[in-house]
C-alpha atoms as a PDB file:
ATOM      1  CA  UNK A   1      60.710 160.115  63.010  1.00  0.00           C
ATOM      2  CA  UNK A   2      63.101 163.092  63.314  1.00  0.00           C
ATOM      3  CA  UNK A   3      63.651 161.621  67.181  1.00  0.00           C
ATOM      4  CA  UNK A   4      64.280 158.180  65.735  1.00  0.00           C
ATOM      5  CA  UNK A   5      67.251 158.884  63.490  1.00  0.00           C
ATOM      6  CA  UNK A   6      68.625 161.213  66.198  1.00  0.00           C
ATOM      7  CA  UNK A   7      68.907 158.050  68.376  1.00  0.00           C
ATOM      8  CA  UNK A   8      70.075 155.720  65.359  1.00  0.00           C
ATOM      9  CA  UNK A   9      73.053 158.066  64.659  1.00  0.00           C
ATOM     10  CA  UNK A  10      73.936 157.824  68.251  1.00  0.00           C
ATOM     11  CA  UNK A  11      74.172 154.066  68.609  1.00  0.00           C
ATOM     12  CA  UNK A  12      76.470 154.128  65.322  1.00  0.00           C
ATOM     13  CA  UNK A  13      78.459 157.161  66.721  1.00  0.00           C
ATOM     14  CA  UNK A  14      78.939 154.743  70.146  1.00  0.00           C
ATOM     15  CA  UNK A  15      79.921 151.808  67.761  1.00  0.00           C
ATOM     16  CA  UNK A  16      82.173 153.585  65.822  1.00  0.00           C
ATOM     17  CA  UNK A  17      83.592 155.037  69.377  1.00  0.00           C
ATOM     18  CA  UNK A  18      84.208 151.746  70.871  1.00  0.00           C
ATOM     19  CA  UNK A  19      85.639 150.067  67.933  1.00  0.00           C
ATOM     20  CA  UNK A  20      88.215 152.910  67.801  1.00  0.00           C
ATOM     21  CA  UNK A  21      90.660 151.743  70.667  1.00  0.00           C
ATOM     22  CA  UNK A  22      93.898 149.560  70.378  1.00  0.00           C
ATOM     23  CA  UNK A  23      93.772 146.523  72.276  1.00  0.00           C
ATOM     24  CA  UNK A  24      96.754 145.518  73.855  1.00  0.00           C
ATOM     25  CA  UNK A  25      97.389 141.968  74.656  1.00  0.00           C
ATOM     26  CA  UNK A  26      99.837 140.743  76.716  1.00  0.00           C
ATOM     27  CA  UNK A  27     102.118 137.679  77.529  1.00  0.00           C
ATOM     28  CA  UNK A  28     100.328 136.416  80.765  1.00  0.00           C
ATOM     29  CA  UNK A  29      96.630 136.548  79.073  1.00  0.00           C
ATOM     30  CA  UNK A  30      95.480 140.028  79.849  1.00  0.00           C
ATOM     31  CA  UNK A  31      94.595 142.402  77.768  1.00  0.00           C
ATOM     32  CA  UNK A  32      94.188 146.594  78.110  1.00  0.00           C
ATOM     33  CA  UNK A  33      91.955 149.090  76.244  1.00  0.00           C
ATOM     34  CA  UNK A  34      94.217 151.817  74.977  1.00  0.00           C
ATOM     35  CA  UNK A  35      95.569 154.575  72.678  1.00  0.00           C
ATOM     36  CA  UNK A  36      99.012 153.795  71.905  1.00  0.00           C
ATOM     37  CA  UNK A  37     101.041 156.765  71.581  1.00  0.00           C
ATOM     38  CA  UNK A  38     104.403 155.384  70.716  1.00  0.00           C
ATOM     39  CA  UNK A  39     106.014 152.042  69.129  1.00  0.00           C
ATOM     40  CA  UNK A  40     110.132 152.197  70.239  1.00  0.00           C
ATOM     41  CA  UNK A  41     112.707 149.448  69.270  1.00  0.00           C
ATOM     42  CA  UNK A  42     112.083 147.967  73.443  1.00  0.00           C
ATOM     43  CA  UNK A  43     108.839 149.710  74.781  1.00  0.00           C
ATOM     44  CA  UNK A  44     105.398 151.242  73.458  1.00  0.00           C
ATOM     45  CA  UNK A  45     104.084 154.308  75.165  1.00  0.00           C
ATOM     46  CA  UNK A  46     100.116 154.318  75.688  1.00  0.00           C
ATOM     47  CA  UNK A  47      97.590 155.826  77.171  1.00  0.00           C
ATOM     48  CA  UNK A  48      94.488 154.417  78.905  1.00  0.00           C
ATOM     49  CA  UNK A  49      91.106 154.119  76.267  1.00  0.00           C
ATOM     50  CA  UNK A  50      88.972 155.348  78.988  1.00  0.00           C
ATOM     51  CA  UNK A  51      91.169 158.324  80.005  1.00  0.00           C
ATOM     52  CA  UNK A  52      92.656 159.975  76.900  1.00  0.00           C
ATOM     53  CA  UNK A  53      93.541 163.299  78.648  1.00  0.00           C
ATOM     54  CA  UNK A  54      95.061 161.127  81.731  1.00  0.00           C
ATOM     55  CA  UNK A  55      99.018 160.424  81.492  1.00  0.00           C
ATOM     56  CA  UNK A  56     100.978 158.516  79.353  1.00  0.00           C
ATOM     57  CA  UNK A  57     102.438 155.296  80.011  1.00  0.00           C
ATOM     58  CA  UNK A  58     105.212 153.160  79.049  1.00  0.00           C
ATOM     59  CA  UNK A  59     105.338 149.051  78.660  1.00  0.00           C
ATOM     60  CA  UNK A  60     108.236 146.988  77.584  1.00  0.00           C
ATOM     61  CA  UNK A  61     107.638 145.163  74.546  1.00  0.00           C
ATOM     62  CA  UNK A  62     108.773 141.372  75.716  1.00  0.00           C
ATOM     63  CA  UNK A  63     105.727 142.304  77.804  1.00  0.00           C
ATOM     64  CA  UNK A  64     103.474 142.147  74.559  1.00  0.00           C
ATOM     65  CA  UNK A  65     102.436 139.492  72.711  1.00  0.00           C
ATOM     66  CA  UNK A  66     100.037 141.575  70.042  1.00  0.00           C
ATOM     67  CA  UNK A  67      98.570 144.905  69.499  1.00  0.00           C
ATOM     68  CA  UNK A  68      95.210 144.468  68.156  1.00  0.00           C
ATOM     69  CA  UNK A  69      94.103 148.349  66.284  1.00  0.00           C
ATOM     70  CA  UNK A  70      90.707 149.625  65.335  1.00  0.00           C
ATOM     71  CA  UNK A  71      91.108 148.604  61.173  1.00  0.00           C
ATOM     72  CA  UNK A  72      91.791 145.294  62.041  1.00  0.00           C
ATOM     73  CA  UNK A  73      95.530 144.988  61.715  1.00  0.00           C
ATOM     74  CA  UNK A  74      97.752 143.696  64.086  1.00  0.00           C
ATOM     75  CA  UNK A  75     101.293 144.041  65.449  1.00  0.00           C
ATOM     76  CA  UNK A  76     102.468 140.633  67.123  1.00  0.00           C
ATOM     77  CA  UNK A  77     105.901 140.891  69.058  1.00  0.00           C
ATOM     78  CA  UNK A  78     106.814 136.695  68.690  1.00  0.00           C
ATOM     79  CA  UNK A  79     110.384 137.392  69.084  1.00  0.00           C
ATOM     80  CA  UNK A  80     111.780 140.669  70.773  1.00  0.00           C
ATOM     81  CA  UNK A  81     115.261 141.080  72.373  1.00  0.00           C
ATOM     82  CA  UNK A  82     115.785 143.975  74.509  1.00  0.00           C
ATOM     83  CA  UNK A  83     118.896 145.230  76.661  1.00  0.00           C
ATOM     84  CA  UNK A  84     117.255 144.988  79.668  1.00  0.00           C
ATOM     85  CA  UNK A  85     116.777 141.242  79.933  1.00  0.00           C
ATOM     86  CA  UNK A  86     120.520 140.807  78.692  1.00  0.00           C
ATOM     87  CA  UNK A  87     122.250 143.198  81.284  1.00  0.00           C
ATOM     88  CA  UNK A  88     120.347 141.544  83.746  1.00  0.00           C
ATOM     89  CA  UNK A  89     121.766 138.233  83.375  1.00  0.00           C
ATOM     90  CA  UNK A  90     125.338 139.597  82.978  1.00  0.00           C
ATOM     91  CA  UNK A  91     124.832 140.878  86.163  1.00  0.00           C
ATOM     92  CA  UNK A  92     123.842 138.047  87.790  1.00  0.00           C
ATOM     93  CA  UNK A  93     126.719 136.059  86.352  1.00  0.00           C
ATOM     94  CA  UNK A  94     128.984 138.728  87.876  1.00  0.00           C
ATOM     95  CA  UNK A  95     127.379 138.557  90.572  1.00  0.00           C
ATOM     96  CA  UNK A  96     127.756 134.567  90.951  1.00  0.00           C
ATOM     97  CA  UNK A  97     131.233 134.955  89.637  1.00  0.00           C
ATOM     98  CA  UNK A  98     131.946 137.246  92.843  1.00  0.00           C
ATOM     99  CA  UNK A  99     130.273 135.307  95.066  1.00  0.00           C
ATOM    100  CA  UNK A 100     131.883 131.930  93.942  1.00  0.00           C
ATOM    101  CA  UNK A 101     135.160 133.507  92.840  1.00  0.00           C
ATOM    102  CA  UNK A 102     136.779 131.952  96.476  1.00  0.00           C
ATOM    103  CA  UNK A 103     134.276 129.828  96.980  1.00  0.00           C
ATOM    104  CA  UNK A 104     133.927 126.990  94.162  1.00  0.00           C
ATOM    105  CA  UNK A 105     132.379 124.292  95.891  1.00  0.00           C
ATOM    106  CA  UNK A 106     129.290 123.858  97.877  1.00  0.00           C
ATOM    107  CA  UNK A 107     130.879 120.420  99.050  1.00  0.00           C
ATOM    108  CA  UNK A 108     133.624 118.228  98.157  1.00  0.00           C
ATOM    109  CA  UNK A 109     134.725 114.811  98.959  1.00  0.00           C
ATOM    110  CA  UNK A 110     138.541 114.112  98.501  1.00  0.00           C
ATOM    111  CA  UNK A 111     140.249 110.746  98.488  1.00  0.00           C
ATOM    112  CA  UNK A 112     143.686 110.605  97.843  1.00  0.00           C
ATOM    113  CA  UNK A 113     147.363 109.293  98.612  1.00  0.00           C
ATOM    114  CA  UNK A 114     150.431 110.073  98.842  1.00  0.00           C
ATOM    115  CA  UNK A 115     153.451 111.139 101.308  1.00  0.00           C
ATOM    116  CA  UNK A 116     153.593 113.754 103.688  1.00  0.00           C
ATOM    117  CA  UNK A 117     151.776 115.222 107.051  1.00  0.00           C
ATOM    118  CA  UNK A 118     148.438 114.948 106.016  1.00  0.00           C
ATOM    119  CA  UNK A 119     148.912 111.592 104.571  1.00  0.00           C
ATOM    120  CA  UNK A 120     150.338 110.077 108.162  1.00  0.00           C
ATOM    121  CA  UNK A 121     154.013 110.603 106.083  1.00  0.00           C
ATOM    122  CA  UNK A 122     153.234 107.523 103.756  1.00  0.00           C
ATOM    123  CA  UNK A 123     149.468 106.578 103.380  1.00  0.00           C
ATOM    124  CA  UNK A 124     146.111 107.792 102.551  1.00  0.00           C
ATOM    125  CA  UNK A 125     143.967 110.666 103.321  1.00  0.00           C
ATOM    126  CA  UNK A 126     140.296 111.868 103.137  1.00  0.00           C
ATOM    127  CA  UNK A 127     138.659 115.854 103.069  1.00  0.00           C
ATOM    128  CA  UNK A 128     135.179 116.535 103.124  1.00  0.00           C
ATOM    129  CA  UNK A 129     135.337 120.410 101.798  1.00  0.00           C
ATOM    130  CA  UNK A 130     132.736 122.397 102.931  1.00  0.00           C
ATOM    131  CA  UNK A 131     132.758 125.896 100.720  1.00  0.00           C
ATOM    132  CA  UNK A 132     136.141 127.392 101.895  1.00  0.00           C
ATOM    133  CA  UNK A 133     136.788 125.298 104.981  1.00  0.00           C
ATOM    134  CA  UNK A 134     137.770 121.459 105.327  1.00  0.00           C
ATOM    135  CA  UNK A 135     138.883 118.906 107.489  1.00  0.00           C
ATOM    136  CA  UNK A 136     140.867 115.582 106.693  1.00  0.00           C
ATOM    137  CA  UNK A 137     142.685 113.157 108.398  1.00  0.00           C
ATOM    138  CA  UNK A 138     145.342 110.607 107.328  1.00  0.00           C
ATOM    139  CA  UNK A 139     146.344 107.383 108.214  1.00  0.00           C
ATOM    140  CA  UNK A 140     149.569 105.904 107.200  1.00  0.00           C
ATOM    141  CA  UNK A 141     153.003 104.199 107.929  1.00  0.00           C
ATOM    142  CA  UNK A 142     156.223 105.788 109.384  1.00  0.00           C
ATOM    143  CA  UNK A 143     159.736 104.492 111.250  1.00  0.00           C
ATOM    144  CA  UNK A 144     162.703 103.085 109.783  1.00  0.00           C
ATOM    145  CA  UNK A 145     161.366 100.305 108.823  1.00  0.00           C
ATOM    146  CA  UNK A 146     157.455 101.508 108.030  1.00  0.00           C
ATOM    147  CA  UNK A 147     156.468  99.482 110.753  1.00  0.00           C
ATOM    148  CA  UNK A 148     154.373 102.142 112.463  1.00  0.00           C
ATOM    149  CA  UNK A 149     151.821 103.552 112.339  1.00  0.00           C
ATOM    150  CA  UNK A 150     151.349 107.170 111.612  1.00  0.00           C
ATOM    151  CA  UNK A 151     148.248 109.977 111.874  1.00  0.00           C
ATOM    152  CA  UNK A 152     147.022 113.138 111.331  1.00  0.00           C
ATOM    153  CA  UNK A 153     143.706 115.335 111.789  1.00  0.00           C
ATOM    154  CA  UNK A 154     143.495 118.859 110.603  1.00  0.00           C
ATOM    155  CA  UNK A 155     141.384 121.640 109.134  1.00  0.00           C
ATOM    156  CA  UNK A 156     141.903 123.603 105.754  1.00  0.00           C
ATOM    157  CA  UNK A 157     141.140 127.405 104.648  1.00  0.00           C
ATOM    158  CA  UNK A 158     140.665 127.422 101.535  1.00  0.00           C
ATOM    159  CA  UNK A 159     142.201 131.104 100.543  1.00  0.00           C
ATOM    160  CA  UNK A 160     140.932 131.483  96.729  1.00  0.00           C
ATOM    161  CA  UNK A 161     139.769 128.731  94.824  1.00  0.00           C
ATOM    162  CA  UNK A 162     142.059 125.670  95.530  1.00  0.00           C
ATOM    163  CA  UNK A 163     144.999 127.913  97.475  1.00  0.00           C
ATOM    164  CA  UNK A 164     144.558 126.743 100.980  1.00  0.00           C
ATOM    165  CA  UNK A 165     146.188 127.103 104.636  1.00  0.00           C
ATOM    166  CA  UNK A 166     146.248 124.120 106.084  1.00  0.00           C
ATOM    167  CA  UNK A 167     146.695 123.304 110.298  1.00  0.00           C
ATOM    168  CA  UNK A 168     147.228 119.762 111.612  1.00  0.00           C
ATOM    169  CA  UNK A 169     148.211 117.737 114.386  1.00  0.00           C
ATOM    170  CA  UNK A 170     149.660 113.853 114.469  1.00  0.00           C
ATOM    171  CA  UNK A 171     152.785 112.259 113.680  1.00  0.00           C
ATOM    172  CA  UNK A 172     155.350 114.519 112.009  1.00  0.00           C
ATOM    173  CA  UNK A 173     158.425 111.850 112.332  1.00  0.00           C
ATOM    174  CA  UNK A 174     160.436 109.465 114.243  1.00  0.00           C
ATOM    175  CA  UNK A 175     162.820 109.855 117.583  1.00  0.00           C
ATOM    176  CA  UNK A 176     165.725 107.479 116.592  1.00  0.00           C
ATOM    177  CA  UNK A 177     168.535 106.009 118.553  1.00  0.00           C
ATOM    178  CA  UNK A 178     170.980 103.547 118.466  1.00  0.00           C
ATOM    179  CA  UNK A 179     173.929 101.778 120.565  1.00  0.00           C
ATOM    180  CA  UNK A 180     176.659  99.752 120.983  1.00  0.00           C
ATOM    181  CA  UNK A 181     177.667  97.917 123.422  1.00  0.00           C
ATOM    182  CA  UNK A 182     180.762  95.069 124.054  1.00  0.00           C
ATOM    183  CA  UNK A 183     179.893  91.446 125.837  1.00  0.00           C
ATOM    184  CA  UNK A 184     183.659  90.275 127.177  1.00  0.00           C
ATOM    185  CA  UNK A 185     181.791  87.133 127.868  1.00  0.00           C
ATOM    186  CA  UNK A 186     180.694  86.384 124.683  1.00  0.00           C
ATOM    187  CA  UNK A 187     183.486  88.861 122.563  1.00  0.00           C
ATOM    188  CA  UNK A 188     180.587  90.435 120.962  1.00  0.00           C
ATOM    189  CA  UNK A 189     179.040  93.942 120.042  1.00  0.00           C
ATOM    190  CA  UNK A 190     175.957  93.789 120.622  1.00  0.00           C
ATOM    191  CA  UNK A 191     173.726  96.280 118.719  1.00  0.00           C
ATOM    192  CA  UNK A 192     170.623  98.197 120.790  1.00  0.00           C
ATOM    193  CA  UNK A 193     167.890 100.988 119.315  1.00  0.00           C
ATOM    194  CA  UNK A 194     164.972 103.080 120.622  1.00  0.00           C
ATOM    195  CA  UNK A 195     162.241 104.351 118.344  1.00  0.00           C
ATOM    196  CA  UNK A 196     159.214 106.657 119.014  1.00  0.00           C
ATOM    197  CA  UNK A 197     157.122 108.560 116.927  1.00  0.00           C
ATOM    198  CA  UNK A 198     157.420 112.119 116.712  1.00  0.00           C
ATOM    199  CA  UNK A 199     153.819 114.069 118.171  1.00  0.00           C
ATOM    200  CA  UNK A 200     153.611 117.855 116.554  1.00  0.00           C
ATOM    201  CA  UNK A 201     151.800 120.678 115.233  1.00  0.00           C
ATOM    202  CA  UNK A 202     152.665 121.144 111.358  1.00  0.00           C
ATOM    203  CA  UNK A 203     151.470 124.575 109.159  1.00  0.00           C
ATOM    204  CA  UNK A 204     151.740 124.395 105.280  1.00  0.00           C
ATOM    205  CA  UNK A 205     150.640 126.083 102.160  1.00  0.00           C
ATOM    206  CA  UNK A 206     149.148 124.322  99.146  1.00  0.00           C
ATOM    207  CA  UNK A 207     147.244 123.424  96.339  1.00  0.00           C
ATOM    208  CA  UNK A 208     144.605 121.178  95.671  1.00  0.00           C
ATOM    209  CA  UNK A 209     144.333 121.249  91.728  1.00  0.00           C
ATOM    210  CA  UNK A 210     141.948 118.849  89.773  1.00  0.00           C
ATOM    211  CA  UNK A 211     140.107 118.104  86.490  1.00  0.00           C
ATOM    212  CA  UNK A 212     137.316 116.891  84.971  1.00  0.00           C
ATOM    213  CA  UNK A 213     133.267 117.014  85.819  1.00  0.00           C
ATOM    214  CA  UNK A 214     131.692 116.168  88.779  1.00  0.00           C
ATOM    215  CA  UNK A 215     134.001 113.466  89.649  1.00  0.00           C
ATOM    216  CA  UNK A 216     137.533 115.018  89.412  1.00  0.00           C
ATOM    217  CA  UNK A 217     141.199 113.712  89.583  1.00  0.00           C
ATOM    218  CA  UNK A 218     143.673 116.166  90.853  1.00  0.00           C
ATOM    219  CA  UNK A 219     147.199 116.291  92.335  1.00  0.00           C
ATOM    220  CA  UNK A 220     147.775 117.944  95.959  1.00  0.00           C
ATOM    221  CA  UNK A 221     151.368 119.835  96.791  1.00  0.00           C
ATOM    222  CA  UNK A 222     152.034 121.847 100.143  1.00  0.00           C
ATOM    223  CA  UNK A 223     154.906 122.654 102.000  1.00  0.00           C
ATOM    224  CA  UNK A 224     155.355 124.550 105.221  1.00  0.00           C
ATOM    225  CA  UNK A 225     157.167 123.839 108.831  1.00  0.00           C
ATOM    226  CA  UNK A 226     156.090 121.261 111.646  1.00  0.00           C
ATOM    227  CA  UNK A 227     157.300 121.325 115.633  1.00  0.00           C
ATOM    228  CA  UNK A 228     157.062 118.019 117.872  1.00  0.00           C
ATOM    229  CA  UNK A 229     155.717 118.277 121.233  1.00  0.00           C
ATOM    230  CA  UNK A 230     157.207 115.300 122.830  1.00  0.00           C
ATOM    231  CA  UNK A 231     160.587 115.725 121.069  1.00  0.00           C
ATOM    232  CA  UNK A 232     162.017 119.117 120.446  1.00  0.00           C
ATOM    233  CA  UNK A 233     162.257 119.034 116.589  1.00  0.00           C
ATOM    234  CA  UNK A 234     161.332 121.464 114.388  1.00  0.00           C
ATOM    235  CA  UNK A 235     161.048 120.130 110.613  1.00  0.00           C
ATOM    236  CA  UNK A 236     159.928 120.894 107.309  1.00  0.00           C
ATOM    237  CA  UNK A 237     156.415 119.671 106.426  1.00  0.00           C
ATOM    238  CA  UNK A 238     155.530 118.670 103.172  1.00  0.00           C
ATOM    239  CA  UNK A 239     152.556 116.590 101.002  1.00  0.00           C
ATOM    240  CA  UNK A 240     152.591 115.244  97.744  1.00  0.00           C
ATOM    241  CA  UNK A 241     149.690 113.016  96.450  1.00  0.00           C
ATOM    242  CA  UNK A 242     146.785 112.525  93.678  1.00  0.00           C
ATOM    243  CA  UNK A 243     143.550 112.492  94.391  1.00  0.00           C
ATOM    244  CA  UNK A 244     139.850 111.825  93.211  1.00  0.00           C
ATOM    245  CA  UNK A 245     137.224 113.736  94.561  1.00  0.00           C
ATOM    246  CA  UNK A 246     132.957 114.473  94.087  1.00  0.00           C
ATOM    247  CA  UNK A 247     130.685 116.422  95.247  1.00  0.00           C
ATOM    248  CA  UNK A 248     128.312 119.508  94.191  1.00  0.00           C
ATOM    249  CA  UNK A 249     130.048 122.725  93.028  1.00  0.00           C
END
């Protein structure tokens, strides 16, 4: 008998034993048999149920979903803000910010027109923008009387942001001469010209600044210094223009 309620008090003494441990359940499902030690305003130090001499450890709260303790009561984290999560985005956005602060667009499709170099002096031009490099060309209409036709092909740098450096070849102006000459035949001046389009290399500075969402209307302005190859001329170059442009930033 005696042997008995030896073994009954051991069962309940094992009971009691096993009930005694906090159950920590977490987020993702799992749960761990422990002592917690410590409830802070971001973390709960604990140690392990089956180890109470081993070391302590520490958990971050957003971690938790409940604590589940020996009496029955519960503490359930629904809602828990911590510092860590927070300075963790900020630096990412700083991070992005740095990364993208020269480098806005992933690509970019411009369509604009105006006058000047890149516009083949009076016309139209197109840029496909490629992060901080792009190339355009221009096609448009030059001479005295905007009879010809005019060109240009070049590639951007874009500097910072929509600051860019901007090298191109094509048409840059007109060669233009004229004479006189007298008929004693016919007592008449008669009246001669020559006209050729001006081939060069043209540098400039400028801006391409826009508005709007994905699809964006801007305005383009540069100015800088052009040199002809075929004629010996050496010019200021210029653009003015609007534009519309899309892409993914």
């Amino acid at each position: 008998m005696k042997k008995i309620f030896l073994i009954f008090i051991a069962v309940i003494a094992f009971g009691i034993s096993v009930n005694a441990q906090d159950v920590i359940i977490l987020k993702n499902g799992d749960d761990i048999q422990a002592i917690v030690q410590e409830i802070g305003e971001n973390e709960i130090k604990y140690k392990k149920f089956d180890n109470a001499n081993g070391p302590v450890y520490t958990m971050k709260k957003s971690e938790i979903f409940m604590i589940r303790y020996p009496n029955g009561s519960k503490d359930v984290f629904t809602d828990v803000s911590t510092t860590t999560p927070v300075e963790t985005n900020i630096q990412d956005n700083v991070s992005a910010t740095a990364e993208n602060k020269g480098n806005p667009y992933k690509f970019r499709m411009y369509i604009g027109t105006g006058s000047g170099h890149s516009y083949g002096l009076v016309g139209t031009s197109l840029e496909a923008r490629f992060n901080n490099f792009g190339i355009h060309a221009g096609l448009g209409a030059a001479g005295t009387y905007m009879d010809d036709i005019a060109w240009s092909a070049g590639v951007k740098w874009y500097v910072w942001k929509n600051l860019y450096v901007d090298t191109m070849v094509g048409v840059i102006g007109e060669y233009y001469e004229e004479s006189y000459y007298y008929n004693d035949y016919y007592d008449y001046y008669f009246y001669d010209y020559f006209r050729d389009p001006i081939i060069g290399a043209s540098e400039m500075f400028g801006v391409n600044w826009s508005w709007g969402g994905n699809v964006r209307f801007g305005v383009n302005a540069g100015v800088g210094f052009a040199y002809g190859f075929n004629y010996d001329l050496f010019t200021v170059a210029y653009d003015v223009g609007i534009s519309i442009s899309f892409g993914t930033k």
